[in-house]
Protein backbone atom coordinates (compact mmCIF):
# COMPACT_ATOMS: atom_id res chain seq x y z
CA UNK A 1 3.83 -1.80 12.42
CA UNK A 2 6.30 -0.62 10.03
CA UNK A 3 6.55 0.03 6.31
CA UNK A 4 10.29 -0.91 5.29
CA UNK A 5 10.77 -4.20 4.43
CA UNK A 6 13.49 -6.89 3.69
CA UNK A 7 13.47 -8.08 0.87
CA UNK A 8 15.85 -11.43 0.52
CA UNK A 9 16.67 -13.82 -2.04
CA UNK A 10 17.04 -11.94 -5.00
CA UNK A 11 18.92 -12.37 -8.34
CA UNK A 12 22.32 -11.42 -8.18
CA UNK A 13 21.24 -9.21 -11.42
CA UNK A 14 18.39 -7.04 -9.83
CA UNK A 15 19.44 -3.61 -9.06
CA UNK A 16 17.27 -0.49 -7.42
CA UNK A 17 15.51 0.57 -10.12
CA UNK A 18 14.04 -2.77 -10.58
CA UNK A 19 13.83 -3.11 -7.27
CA UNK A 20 11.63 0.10 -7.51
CA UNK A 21 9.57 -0.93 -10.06
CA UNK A 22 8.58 -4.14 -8.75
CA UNK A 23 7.15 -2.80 -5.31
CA UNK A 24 5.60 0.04 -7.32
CA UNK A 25 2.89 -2.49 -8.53
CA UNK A 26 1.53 -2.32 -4.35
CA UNK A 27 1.71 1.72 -3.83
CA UNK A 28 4.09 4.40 -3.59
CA UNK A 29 8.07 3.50 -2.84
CA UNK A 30 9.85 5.96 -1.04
CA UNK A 31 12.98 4.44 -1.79
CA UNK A 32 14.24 1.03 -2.79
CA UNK A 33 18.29 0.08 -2.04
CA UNK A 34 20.00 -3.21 -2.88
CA UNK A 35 22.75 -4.00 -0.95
CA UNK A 36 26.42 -4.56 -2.17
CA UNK A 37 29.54 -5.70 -1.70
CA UNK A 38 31.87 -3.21 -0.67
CA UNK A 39 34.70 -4.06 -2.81
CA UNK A 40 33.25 -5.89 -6.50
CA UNK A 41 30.09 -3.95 -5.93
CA UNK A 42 28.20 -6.58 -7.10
CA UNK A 43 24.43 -7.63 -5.56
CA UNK A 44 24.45 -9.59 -2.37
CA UNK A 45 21.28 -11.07 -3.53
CA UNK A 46 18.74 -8.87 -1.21
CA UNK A 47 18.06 -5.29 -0.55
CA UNK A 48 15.32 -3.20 1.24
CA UNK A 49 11.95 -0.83 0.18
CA UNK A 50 10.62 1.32 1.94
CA UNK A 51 6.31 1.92 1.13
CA UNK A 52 4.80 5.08 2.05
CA UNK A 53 2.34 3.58 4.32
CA UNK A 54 1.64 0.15 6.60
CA UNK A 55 -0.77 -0.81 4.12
CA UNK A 56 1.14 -0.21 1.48
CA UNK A 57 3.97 -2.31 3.02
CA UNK A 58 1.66 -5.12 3.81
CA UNK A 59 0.07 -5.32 0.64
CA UNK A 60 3.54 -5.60 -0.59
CA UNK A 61 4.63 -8.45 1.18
CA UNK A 62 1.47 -10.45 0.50
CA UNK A 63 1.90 -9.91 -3.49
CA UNK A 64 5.81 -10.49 -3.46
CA UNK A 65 6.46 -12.99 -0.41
CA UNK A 66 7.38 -16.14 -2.00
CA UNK A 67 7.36 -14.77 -5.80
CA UNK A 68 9.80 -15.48 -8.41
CA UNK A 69 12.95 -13.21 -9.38
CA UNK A 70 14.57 -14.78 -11.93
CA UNK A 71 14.03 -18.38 -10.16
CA UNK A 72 14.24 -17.24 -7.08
CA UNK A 73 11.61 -17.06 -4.49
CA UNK A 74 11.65 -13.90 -2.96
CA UNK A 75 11.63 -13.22 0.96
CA UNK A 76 9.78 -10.46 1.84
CA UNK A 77 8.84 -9.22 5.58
CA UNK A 78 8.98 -5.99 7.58
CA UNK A 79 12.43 -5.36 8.39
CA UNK A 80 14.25 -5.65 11.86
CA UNK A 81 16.07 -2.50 13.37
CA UNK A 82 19.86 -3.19 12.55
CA UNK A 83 21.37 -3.80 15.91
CA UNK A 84 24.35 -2.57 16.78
CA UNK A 85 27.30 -3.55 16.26
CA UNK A 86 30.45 -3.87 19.21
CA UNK A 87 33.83 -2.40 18.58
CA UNK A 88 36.34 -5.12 17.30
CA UNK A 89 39.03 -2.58 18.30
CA UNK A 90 41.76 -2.40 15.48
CA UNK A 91 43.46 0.49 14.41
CA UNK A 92 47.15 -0.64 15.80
CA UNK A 93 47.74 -3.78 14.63
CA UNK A 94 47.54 -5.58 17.98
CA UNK A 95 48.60 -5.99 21.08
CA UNK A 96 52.87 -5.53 21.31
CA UNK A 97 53.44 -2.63 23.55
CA UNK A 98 55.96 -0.04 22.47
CA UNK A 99 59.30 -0.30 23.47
């Protein structure tokens, strides 16, 4: 099945170690990232953990699928492979042709 999950809908204010301790409640975390923005660094509101086992993992979304975070309900499901993304080009600045 898979035992890193998605976790969504989160307050702008959690960070990892939060994000750690939470999912430590259902086993052991093997690691626990929220995501940022790239320039302000601040949370984009969701983030992944990854459980040491499938049972682990389900267990986890069971307890935390739908909790609160601040207000928030949380999303949490096994997480998709990222799929890849296609060359926008860029590099040049466009299309003119030398002269």
């Amino acid at each position: 099945m898979g035992n890193k999950l998605f976790v969504g809908n989160l307050s702008f204010s959690c960070n990892d170690q939060k994000l750690l301790e939470t999912f430590s409640e259902c086993g052991t975390v093997e690691s626990a990232k929220i995501i940022t923005d790239r320039e302000t660094g601040r949370s984009k509101g969701f983030g992944f953990v990854e459980m040491s086992s499938d049972a682990e993992a389900q267990a986890a979304i069971k307890r935390f699928h739908g909790a609160e975070d601040n207000g928030r309900a949380m999303t949490v499901n096994i997480a998709k492979p990222m799929a890849p993304r296609e060359n926008r080009g860029g590099g040049n600045g466009g299309g003119r042709g030398r002269y």
